[in-house]
Each structure stands twice: as C-alpha cells, then as structure tokens.
C-alpha atoms as a PDB file:
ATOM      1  CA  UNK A   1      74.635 104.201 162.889  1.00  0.00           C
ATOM      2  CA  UNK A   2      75.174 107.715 162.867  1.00  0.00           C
ATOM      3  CA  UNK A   3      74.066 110.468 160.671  1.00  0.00           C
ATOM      4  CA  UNK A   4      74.418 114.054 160.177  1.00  0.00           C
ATOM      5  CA  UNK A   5      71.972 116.593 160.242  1.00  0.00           C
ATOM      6  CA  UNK A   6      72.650 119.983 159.599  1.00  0.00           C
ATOM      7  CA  UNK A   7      75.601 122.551 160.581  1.00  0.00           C
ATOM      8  CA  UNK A   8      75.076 125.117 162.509  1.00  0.00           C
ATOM      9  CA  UNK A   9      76.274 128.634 164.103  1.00  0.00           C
ATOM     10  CA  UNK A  10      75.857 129.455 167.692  1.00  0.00           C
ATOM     11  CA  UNK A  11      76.123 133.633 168.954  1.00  0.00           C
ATOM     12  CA  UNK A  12      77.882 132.961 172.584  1.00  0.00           C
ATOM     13  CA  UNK A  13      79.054 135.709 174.723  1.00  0.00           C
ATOM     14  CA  UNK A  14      82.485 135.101 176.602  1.00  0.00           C
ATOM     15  CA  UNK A  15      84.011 138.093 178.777  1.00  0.00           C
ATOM     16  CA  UNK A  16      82.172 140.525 177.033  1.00  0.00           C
ATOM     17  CA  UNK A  17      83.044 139.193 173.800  1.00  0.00           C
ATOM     18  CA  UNK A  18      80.476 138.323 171.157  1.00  0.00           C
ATOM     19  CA  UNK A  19      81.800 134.549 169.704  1.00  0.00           C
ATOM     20  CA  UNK A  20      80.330 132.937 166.830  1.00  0.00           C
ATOM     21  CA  UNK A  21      80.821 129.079 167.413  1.00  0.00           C
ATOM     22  CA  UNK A  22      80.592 126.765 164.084  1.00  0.00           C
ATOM     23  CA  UNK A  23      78.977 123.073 165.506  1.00  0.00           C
ATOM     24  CA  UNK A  24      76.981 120.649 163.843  1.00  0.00           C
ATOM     25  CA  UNK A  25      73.969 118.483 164.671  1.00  0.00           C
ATOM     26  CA  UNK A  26      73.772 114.525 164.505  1.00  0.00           C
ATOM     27  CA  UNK A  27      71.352 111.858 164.763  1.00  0.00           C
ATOM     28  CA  UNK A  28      72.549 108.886 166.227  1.00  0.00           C
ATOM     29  CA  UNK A  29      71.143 105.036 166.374  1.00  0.00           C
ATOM     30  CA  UNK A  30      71.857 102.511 168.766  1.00  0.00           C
ATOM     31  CA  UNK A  31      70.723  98.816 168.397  1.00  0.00           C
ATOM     32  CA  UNK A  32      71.008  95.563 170.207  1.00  0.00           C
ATOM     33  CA  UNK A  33      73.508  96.569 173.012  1.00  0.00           C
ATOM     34  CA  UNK A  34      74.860  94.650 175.601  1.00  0.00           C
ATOM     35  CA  UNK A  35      74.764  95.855 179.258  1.00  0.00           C
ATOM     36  CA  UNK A  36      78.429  96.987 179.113  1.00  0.00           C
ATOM     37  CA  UNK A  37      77.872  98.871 176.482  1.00  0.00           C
ATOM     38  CA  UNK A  38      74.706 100.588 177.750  1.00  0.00           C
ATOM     39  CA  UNK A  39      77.490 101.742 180.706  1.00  0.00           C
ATOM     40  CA  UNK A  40      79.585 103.190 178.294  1.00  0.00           C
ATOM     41  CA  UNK A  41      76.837 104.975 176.260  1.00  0.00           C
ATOM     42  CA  UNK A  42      75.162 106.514 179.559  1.00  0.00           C
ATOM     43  CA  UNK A  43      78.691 107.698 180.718  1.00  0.00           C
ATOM     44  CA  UNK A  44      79.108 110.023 177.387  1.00  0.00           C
ATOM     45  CA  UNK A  45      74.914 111.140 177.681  1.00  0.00           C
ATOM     46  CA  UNK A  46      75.517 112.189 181.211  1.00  0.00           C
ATOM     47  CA  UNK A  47      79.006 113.900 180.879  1.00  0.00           C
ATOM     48  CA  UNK A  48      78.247 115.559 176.888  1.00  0.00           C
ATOM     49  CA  UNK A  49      80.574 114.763 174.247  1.00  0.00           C
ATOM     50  CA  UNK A  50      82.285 116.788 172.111  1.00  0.00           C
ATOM     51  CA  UNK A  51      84.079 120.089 173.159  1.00  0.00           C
ATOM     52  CA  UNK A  52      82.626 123.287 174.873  1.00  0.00           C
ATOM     53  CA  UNK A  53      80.752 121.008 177.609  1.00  0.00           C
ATOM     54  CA  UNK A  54      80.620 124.069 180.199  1.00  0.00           C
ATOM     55  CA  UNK A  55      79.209 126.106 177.305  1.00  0.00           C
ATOM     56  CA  UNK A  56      76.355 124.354 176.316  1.00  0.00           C
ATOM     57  CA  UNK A  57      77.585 122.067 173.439  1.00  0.00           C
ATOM     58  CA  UNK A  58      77.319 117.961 173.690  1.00  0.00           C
ATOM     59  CA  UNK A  59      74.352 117.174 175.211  1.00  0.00           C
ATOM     60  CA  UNK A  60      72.289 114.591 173.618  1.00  0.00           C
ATOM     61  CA  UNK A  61      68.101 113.763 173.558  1.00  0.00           C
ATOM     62  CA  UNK A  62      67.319 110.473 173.972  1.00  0.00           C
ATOM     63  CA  UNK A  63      64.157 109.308 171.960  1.00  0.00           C
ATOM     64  CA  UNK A  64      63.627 105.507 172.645  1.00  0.00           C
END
C-alpha cells in the first residue's frame, strides 16, 4: 500500500546555480513479505529510489 503525502519544492545549488527541484513525499506500507522479497525491498532502501540519488532525493525512513 502506498500513499501520498504532500508535494514539495527543494532550493538546491548546482555549479553556482540556484535550482528549484519539484518532488513529492510518500508513505509506504509493507505487509506479510516473504524473505525474497525483504531482499528486494532492502536493495531499493539502501541504494534510494527515484531520481537525483547523488543529490539527496530517494532515501526512505523505516518505522517498523
């Protein structure tokens, strides 16, 4: 289950260059998975998802 939370707009500076960024942030819930699929899921917490990994953008909190 996966649900979204709010947009919202990141100042980032590249070269010099003042860039707004437009992201959003989602809340996502994970039930009853098997042990392959708890592989899978740590692969994408531990290398971000989304786009603009080496600025910041798709890393994920884990609550359990």
């Amino acid at each position: 289950m996966f649900k979204f939370k709010k947009p919202v707009c990141v100042h980032r500076i590249e070269n010099g260059i003042e860039i707004k960024t437009v992201g959003s942030l989602w809340e996502f819930k994970f039930n009853y998975l098997e042990q392959e699929q708890k592989r899978i899921l740590q692969l994408g917490l531990e290398s971000g998802l989304g786009e603009l990994n080496s600025s910041g953008f798709g890393f994920m909190n884990v609550v359990r």
